[in-house]
N, C-alpha and C. Protein backbone atom coordinates (compact mmCIF):
# COMPACT_ATOMS: atom_id res chain seq x y z
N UNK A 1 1.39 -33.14 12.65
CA UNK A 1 1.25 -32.16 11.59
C UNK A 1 1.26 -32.87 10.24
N UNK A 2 0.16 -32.88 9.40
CA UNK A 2 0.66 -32.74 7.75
C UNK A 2 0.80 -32.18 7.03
N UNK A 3 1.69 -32.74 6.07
CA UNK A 3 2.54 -32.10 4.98
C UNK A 3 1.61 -32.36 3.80
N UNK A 4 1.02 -31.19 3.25
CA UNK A 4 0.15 -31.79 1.72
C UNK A 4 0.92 -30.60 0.45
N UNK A 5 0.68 -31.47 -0.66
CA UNK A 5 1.47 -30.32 -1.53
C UNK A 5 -0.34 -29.69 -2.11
N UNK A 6 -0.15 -28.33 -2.89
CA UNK A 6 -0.70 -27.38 -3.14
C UNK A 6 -0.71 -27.38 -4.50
N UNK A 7 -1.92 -27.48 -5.31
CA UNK A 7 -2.32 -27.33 -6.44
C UNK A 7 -2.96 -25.57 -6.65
N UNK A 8 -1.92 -25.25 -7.58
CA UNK A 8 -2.21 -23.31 -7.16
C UNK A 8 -3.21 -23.35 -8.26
N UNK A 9 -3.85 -24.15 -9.41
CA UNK A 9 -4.83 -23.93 -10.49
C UNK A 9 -5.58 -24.39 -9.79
N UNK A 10 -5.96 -25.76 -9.05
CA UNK A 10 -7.22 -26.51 -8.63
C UNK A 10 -8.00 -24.97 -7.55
N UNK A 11 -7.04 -24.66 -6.71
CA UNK A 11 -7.07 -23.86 -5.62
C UNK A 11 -7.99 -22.51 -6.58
N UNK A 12 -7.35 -21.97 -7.57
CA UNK A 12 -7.77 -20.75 -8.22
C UNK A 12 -9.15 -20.90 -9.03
N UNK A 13 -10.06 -21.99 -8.92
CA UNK A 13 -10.52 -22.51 -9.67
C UNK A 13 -11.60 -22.84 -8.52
N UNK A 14 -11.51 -22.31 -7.11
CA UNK A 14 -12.06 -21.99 -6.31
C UNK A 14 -12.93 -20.96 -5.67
N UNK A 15 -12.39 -20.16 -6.21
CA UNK A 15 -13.44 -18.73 -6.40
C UNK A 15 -13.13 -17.62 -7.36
N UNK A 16 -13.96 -16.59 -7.50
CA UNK A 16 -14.13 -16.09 -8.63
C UNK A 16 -13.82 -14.31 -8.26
N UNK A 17 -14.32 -14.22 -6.88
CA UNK A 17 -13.92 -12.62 -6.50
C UNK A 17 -13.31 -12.29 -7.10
N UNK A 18 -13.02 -10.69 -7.09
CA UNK A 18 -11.80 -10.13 -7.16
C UNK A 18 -11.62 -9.28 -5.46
N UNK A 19 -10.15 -8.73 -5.70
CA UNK A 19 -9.88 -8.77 -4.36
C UNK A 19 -9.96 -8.87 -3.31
N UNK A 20 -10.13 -10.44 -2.76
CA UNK A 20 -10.42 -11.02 -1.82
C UNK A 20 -9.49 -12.20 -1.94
N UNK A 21 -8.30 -12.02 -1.59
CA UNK A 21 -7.61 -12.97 -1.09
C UNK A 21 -7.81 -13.99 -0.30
N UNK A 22 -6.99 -15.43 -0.65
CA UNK A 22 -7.43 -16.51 -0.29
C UNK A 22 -6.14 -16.81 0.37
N UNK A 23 -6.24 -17.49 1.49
CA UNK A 23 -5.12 -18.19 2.36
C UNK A 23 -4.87 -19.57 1.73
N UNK A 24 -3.77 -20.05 1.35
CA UNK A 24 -3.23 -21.30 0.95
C UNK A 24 -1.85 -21.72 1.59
N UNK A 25 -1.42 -21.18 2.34
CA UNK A 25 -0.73 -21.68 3.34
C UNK A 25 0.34 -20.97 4.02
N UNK A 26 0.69 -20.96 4.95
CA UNK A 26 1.43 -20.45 6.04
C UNK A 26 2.78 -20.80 6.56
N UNK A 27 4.10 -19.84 6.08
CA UNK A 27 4.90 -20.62 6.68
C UNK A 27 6.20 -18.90 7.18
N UNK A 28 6.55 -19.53 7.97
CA UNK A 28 7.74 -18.58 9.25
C UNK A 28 6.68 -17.21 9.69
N UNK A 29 5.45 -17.05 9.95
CA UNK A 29 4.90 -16.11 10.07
C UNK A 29 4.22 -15.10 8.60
N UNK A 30 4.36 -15.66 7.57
CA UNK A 30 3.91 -15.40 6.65
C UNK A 30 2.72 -16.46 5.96
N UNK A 31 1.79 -15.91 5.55
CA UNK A 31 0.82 -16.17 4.54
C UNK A 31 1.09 -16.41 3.21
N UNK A 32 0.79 -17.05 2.71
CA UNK A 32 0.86 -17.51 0.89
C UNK A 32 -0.67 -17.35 0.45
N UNK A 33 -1.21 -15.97 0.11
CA UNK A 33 -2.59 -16.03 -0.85
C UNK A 33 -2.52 -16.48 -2.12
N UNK A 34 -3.64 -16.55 -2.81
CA UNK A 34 -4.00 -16.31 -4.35
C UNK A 34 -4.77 -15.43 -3.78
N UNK A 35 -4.94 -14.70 -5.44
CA UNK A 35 -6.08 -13.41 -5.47
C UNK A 35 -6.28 -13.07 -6.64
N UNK A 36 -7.23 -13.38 -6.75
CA UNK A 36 -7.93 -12.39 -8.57
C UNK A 36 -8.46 -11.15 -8.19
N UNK A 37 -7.87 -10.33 -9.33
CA UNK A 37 -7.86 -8.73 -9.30
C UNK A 37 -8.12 -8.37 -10.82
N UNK A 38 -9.16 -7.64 -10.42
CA UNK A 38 -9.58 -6.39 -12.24
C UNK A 38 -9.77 -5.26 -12.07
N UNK A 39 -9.88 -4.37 -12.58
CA UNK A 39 -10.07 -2.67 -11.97
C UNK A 39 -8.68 -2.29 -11.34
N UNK A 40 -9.39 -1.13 -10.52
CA UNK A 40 -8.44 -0.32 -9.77
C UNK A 40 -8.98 -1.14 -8.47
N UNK A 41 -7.79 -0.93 -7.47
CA UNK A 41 -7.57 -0.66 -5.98
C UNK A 41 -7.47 0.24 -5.28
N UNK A 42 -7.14 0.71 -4.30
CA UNK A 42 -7.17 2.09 -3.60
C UNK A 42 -5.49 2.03 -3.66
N UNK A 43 -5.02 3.30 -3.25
CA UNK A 43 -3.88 3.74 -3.05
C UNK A 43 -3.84 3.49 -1.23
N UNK A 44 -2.69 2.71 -1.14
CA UNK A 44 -2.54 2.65 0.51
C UNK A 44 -0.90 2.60 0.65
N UNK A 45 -1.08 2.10 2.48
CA UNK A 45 0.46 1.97 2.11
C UNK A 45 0.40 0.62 3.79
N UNK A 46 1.59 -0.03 3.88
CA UNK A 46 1.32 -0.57 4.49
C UNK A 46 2.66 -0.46 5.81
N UNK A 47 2.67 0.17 6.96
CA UNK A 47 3.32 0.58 7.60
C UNK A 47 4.36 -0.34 8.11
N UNK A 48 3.83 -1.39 8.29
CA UNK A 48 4.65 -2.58 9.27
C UNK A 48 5.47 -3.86 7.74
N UNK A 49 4.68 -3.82 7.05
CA UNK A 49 4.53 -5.09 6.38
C UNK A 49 5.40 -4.98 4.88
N UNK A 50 6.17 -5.32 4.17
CA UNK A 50 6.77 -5.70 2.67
C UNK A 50 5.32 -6.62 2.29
N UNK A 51 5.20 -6.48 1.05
CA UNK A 51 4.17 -7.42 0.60
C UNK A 51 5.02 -7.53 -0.77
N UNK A 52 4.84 -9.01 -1.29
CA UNK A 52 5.39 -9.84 -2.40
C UNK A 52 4.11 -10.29 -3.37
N UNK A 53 3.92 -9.58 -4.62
CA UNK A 53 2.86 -9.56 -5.54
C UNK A 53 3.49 -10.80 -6.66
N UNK A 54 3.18 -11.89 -7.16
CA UNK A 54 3.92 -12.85 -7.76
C UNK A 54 2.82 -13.08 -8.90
N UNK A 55 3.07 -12.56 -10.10
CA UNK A 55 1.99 -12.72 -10.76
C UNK A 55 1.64 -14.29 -11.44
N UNK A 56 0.81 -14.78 -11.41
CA UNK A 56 0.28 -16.28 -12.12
C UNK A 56 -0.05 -16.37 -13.33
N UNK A 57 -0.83 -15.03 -14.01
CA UNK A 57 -1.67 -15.32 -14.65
C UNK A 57 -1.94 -13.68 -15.56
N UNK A 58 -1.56 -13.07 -16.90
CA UNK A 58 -2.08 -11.94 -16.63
C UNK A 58 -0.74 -10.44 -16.46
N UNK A 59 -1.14 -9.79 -16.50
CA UNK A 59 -0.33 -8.55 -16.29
C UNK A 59 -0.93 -6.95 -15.22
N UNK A 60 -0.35 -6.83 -14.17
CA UNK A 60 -0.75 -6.46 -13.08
C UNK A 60 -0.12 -5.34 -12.99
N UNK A 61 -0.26 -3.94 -13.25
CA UNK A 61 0.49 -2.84 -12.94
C UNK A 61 0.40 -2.26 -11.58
N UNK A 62 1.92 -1.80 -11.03
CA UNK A 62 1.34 -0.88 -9.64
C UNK A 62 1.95 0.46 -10.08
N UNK A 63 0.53 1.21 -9.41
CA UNK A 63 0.84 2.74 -9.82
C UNK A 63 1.83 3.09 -8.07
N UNK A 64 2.91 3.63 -8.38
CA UNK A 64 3.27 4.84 -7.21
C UNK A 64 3.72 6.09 -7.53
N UNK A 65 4.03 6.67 -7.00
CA UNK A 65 3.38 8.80 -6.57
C UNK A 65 4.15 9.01 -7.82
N UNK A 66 5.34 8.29 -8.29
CA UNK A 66 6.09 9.05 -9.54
C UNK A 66 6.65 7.80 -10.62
N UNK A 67 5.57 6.92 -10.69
CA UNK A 67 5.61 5.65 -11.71
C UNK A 67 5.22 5.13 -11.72
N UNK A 68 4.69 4.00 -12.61
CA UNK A 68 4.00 2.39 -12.69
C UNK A 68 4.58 1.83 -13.16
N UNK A 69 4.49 0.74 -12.42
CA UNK A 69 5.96 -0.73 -12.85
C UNK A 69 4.47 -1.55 -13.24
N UNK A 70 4.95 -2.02 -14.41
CA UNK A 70 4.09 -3.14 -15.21
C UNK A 70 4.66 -4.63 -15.01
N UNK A 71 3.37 -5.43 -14.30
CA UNK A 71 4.35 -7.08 -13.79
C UNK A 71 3.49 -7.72 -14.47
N UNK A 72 4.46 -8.83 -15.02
CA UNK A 72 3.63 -10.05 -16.33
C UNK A 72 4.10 -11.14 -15.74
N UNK A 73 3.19 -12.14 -16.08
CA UNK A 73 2.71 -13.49 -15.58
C UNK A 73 4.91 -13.79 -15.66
N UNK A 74 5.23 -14.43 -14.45
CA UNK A 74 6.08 -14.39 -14.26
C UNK A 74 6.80 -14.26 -13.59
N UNK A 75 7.03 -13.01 -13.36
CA UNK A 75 7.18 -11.90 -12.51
C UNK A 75 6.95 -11.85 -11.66
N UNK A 76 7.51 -10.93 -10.40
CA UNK A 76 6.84 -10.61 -9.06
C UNK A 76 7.74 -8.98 -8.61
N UNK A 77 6.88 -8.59 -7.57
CA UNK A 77 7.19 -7.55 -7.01
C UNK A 77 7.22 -7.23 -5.82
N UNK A 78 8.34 -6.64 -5.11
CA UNK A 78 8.25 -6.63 -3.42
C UNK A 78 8.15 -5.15 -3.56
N UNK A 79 6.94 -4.86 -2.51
CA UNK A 79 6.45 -3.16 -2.24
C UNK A 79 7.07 -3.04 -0.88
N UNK A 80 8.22 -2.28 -0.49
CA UNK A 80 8.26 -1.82 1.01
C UNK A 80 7.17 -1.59 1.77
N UNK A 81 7.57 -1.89 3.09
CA UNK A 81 6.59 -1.79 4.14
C UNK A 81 7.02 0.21 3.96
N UNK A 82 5.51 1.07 4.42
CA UNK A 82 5.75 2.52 4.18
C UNK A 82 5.27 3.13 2.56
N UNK A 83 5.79 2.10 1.67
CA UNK A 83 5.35 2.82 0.69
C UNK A 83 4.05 2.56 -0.22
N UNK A 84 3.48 3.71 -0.51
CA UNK A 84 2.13 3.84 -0.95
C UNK A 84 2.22 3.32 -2.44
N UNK A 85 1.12 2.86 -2.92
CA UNK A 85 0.87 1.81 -3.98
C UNK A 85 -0.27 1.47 -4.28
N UNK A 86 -0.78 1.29 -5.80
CA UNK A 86 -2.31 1.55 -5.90
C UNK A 86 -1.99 0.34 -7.09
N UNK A 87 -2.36 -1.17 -6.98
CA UNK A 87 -2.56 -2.12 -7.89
C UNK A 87 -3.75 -1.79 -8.81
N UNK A 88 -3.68 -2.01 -9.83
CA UNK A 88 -4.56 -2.03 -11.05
C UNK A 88 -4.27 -2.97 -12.27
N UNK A 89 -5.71 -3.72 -12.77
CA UNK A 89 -5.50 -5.04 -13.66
C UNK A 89 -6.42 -4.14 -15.12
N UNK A 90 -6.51 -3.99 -16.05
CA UNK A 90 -7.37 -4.05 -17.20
C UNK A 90 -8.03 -5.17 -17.67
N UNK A 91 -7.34 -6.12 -17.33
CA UNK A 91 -7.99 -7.69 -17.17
C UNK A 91 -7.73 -8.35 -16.00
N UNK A 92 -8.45 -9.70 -16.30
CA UNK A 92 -8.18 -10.54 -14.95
C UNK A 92 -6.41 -10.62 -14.62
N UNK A 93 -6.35 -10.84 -13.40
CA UNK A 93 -5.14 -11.07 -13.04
C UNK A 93 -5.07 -12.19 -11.98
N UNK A 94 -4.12 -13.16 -11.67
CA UNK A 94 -4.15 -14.10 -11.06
C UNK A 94 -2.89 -13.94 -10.11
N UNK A 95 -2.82 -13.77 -8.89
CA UNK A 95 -2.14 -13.40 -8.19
C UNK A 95 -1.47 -14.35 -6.94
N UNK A 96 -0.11 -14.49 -6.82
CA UNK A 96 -0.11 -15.21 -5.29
C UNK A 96 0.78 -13.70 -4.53
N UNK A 97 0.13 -13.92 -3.63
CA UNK A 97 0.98 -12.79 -2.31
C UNK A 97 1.63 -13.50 -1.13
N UNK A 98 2.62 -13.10 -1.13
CA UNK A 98 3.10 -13.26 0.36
C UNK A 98 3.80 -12.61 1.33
N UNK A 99 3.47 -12.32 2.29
CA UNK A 99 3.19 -11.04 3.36
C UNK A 99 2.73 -11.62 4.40
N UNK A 100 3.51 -11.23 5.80
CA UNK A 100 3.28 -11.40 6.82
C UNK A 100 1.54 -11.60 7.27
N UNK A 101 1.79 -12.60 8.20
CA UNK A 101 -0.06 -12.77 8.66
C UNK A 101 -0.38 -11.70 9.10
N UNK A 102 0.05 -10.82 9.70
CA UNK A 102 -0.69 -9.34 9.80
C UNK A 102 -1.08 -8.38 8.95
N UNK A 103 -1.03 -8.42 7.60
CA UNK A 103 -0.93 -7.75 6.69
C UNK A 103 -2.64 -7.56 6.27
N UNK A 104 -3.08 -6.80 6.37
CA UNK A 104 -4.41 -6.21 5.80
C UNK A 104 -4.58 -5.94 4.40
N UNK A 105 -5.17 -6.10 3.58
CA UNK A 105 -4.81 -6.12 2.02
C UNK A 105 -4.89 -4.45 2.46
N UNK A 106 -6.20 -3.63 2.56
CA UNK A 106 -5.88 -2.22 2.11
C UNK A 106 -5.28 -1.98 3.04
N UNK A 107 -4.34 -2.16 3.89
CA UNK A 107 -3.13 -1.51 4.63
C UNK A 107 -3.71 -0.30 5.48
N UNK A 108 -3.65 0.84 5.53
CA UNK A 108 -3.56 1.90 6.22
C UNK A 108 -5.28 2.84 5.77
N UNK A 109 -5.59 2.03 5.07
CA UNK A 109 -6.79 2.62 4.60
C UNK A 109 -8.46 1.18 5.24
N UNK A 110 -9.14 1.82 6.18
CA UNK A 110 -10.63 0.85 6.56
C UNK A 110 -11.83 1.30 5.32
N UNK A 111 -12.06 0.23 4.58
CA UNK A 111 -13.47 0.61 4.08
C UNK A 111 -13.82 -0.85 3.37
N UNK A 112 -14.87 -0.25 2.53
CA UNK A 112 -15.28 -2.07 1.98
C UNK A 112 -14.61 -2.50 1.52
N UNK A 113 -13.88 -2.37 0.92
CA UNK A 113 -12.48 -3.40 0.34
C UNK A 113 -11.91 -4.01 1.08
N UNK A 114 -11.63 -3.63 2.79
CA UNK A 114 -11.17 -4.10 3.95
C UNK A 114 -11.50 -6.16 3.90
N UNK A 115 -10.26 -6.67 3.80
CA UNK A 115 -11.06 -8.56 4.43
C UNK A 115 -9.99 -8.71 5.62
N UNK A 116 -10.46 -8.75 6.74
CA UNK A 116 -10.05 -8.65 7.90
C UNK A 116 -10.09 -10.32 8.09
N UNK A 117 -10.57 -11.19 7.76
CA UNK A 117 -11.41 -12.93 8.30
C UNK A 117 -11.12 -13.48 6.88
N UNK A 118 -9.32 -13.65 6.26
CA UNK A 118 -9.56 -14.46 4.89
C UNK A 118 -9.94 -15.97 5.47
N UNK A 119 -10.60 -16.35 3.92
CA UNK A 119 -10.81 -17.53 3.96
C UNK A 119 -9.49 -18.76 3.28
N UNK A 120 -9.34 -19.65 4.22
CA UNK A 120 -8.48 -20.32 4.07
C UNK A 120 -8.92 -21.33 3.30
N UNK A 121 -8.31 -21.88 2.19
CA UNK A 121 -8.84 -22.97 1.10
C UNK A 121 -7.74 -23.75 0.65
């Protein structure tokens, strides 16, 4: 097995999407993405999974049913597994996530936003 360390700018500096998370490494059954995000997202929720939003870059609000918590480069946020949550950027946002390898970005919701096959970089 090797051990390499992780350049999270070289890595981000890798693609340009927005929400389409990128795999950068894997550890106890969890995933470590980046992800650039602008606009809205859908409202989902994710049944099985906690997901950890760690912002890089940027200021990232999540709307839920009775508030929006505003997260700045800094910052991070753990969403319970169950509860519904709708991310939204006004600008770019630079994101690392970490959440179990089963974790589907839109959670409980299938449509084009769905990336079922991330790409690992």
């Amino acid at each position: 097995m090797e051990i390499n360390k992780v350049d999270i700018s070289e890595k981000l500096k890798l693609f340009n999407d927005y929400w389409s998370p990128k795999i950068v490494g894997e550890l106890n059954g969890q995933y470590v993405k980046l992800a650039k995000i602008k606009g809205e997202f859908i409202r989902h929720k994710h049944d099985n999974e906690d997901e950890m939003f760690y912002v890089l870059k940027g200021k990232l609000n999540m709307e839920f049913r009775d508030k929006i918590i505003e997260i700045n480069k800094g910052e991070f946020i753990i969403v319970p597994k169950g509860v519904e949550h709708k991310p939204f950027a006004n600008e770019e946002v630079e994101l690392m996530l970490i959440e179990p390898t089963t974790t589907l970005n839109t959670g409980n919701i299938n449509n084009e936003l769905t990336k079922e096959n991330l790409e690992k970089i």
